[in-house]
N, C-alpha and C. Protein backbone atom coordinates (compact mmCIF):
# COMPACT_ATOMS: atom_id res chain seq x y z
N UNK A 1 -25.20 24.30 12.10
CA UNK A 1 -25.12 22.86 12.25
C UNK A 1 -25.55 22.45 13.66
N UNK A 2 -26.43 21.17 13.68
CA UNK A 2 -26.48 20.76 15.28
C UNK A 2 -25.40 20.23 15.71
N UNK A 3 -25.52 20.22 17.17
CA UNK A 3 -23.78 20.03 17.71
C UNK A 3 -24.26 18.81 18.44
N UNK A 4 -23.34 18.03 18.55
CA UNK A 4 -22.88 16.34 18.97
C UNK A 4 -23.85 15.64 17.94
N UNK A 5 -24.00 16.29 16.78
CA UNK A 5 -24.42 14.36 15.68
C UNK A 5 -23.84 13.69 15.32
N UNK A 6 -22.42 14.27 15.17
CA UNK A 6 -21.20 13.24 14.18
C UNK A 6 -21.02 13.05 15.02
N UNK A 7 -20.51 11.39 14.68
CA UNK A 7 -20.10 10.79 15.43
C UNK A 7 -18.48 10.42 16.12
N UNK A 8 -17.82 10.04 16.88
CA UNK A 8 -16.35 10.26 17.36
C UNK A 8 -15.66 9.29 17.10
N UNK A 9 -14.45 9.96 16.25
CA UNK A 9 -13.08 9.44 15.25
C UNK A 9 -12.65 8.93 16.30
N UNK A 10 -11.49 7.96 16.22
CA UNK A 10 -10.26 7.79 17.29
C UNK A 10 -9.36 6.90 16.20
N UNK A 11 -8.14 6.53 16.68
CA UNK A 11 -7.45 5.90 15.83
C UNK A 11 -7.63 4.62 16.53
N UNK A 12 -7.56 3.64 15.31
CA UNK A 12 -7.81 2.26 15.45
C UNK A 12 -7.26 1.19 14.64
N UNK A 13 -6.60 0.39 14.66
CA UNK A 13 -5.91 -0.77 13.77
C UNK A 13 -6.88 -1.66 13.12
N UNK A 14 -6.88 -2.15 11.73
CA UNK A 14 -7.51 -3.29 10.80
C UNK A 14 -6.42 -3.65 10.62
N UNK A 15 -6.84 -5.28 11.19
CA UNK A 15 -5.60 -6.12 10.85
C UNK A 15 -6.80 -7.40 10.05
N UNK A 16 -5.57 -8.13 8.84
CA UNK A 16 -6.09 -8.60 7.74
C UNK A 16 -5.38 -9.41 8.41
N UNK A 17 -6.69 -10.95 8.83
CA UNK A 17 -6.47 -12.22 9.54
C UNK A 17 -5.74 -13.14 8.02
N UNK A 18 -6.30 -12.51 6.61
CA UNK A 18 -5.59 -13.71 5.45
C UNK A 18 -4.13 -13.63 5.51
N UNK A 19 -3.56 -12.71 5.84
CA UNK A 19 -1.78 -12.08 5.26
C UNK A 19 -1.29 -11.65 6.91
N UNK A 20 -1.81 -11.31 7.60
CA UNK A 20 -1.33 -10.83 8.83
C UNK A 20 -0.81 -9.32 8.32
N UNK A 21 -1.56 -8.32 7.60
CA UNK A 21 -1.06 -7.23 7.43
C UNK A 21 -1.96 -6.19 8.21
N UNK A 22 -1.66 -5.00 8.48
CA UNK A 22 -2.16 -4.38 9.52
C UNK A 22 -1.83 -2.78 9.27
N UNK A 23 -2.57 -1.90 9.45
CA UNK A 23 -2.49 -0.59 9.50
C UNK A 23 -3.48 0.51 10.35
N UNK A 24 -2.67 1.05 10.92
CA UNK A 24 -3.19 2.50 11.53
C UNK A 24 -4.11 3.44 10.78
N UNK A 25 -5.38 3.33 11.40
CA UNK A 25 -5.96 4.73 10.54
C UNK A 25 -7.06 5.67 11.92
N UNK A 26 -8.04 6.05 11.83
CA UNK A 26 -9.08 6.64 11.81
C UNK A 26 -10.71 6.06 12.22
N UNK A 27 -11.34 5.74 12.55
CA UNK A 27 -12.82 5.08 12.32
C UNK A 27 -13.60 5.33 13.32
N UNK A 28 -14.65 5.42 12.87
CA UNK A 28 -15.28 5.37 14.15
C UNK A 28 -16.11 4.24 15.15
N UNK A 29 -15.49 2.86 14.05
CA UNK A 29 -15.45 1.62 14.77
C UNK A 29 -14.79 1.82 15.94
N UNK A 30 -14.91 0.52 17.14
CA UNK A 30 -14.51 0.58 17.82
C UNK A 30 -14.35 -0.96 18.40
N UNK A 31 -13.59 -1.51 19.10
CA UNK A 31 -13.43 -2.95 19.81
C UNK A 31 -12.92 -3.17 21.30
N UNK A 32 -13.63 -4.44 22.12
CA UNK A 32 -12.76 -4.52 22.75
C UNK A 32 -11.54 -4.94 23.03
N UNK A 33 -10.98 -5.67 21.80
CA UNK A 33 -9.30 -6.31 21.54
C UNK A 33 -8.72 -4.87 21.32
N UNK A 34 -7.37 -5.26 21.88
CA UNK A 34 -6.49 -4.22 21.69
C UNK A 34 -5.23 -4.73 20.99
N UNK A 35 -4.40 -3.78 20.59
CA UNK A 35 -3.18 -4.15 19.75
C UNK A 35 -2.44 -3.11 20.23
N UNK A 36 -0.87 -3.27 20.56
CA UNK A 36 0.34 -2.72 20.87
C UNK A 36 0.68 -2.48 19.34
N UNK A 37 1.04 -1.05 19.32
CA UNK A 37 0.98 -0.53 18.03
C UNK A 37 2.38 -0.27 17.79
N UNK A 38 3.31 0.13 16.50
CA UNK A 38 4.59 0.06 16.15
C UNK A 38 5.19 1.61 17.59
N UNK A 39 4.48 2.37 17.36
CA UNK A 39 4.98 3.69 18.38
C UNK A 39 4.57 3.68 19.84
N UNK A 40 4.45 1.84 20.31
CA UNK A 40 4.22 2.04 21.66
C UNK A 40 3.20 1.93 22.54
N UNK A 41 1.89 2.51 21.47
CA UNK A 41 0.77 2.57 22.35
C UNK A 41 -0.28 1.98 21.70
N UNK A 42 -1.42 1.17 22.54
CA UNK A 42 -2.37 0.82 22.33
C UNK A 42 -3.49 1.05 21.87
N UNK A 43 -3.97 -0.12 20.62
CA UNK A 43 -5.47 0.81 20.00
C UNK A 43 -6.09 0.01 19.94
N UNK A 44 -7.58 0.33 19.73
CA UNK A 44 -8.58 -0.88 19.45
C UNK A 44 -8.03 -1.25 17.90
N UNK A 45 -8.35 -2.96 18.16
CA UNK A 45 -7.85 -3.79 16.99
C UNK A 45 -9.30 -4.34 16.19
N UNK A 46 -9.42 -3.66 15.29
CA UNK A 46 -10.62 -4.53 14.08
C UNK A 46 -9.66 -5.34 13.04
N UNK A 47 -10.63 -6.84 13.16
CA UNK A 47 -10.02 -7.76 12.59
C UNK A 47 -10.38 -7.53 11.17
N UNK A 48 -10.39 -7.98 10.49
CA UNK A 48 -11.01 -8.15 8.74
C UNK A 48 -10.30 -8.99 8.02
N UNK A 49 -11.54 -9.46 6.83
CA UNK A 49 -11.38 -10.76 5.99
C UNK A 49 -10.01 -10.46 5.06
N UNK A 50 -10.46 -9.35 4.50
CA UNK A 50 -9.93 -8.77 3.29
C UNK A 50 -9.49 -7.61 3.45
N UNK A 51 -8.49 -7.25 2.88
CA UNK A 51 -7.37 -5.89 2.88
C UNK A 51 -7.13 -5.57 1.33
N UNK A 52 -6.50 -4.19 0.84
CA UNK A 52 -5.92 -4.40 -0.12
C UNK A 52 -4.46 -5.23 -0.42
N UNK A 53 -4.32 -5.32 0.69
CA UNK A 53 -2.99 -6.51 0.94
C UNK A 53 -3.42 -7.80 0.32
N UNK A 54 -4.83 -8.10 0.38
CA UNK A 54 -4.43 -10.23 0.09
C UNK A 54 -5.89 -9.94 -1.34
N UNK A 55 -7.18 -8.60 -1.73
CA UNK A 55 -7.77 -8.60 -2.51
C UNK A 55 -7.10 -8.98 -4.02
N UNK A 56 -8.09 -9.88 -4.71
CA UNK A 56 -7.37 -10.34 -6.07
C UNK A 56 -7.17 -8.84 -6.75
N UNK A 57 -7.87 -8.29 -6.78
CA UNK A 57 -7.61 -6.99 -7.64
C UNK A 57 -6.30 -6.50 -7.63
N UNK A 58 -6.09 -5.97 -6.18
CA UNK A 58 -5.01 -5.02 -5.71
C UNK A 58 -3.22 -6.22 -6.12
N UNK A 59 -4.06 -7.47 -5.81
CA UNK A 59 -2.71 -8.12 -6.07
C UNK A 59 -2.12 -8.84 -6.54
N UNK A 60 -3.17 -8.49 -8.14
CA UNK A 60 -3.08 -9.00 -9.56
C UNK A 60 -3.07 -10.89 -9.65
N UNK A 61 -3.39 -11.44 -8.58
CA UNK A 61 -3.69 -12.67 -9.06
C UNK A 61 -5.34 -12.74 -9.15
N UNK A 62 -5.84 -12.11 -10.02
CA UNK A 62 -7.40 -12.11 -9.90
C UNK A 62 -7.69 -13.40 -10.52
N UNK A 63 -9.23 -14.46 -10.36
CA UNK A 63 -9.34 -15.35 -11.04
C UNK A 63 -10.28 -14.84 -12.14
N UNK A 64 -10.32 -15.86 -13.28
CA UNK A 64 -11.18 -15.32 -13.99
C UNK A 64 -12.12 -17.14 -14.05
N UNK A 65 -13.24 -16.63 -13.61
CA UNK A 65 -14.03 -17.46 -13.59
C UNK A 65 -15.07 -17.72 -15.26
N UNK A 66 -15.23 -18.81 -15.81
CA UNK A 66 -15.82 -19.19 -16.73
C UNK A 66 -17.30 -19.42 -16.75
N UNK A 67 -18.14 -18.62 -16.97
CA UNK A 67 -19.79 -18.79 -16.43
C UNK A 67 -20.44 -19.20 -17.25
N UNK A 68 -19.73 -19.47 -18.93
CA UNK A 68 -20.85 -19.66 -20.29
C UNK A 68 -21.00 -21.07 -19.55
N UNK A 69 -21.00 -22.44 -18.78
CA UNK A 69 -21.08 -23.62 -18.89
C UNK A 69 -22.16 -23.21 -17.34
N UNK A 70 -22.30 -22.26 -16.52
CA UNK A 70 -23.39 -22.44 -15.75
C UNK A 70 -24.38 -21.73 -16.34
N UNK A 71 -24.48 -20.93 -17.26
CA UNK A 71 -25.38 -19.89 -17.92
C UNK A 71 -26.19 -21.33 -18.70
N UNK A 72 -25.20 -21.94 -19.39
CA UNK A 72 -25.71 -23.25 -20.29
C UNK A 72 -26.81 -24.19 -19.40
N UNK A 73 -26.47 -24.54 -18.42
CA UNK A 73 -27.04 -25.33 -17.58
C UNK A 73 -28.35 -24.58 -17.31
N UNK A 74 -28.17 -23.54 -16.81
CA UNK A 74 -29.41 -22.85 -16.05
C UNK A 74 -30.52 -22.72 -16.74
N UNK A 75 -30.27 -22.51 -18.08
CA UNK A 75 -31.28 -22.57 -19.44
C UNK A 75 -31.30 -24.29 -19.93
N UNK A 76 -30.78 -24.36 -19.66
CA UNK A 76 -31.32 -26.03 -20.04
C UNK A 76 -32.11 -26.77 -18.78
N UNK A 77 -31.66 -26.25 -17.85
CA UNK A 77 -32.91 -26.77 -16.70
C UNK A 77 -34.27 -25.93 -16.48
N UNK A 78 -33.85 -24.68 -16.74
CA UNK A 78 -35.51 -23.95 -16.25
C UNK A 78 -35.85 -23.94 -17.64
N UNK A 79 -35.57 -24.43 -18.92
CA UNK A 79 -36.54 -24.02 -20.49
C UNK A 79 -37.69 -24.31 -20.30
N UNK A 80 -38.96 -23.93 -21.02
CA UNK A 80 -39.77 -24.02 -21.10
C UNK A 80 -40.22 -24.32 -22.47
């Protein structure tokens, strides 16, 4: 294997700006915001939209969107 291609892990916080939920992992993102972490010490903080904390999937309020009335439209405007 060549040596120094991968690139360097560190631990880093994603915090989910929708719910204010937040967890410790791994990445090889990196930031200059920091976050005071539950054990004391400081990590780079990546913000993000979406978490499995606030995603419809993960937290069963999924919507179900109705598309037969834009499908209808779209063929009634471009027919030929």
């Amino acid at each position: 294997m060549k040596a120094d291609i991968h690139p360097k892990y560190q631990e880093v916080v994603f915090q989910d700006v929708s719910c204010d939920f937040a967890f410790l992992t791994r990445s090889t993102l990196t930031s200059k915001e920091t976050i005071k972490w539950e054990d004391g010490n400081e990590y780079p903080l990546i913000k993000v939209e979406i978490s499995s904390q606030s995603h419809p999937f993960y937290t069963g309020k999924q919507k179900i969107v109705d598309t037969s009335g834009r499908v209808d439209r779209f063929r009634k405007r471009y027919a030929k």
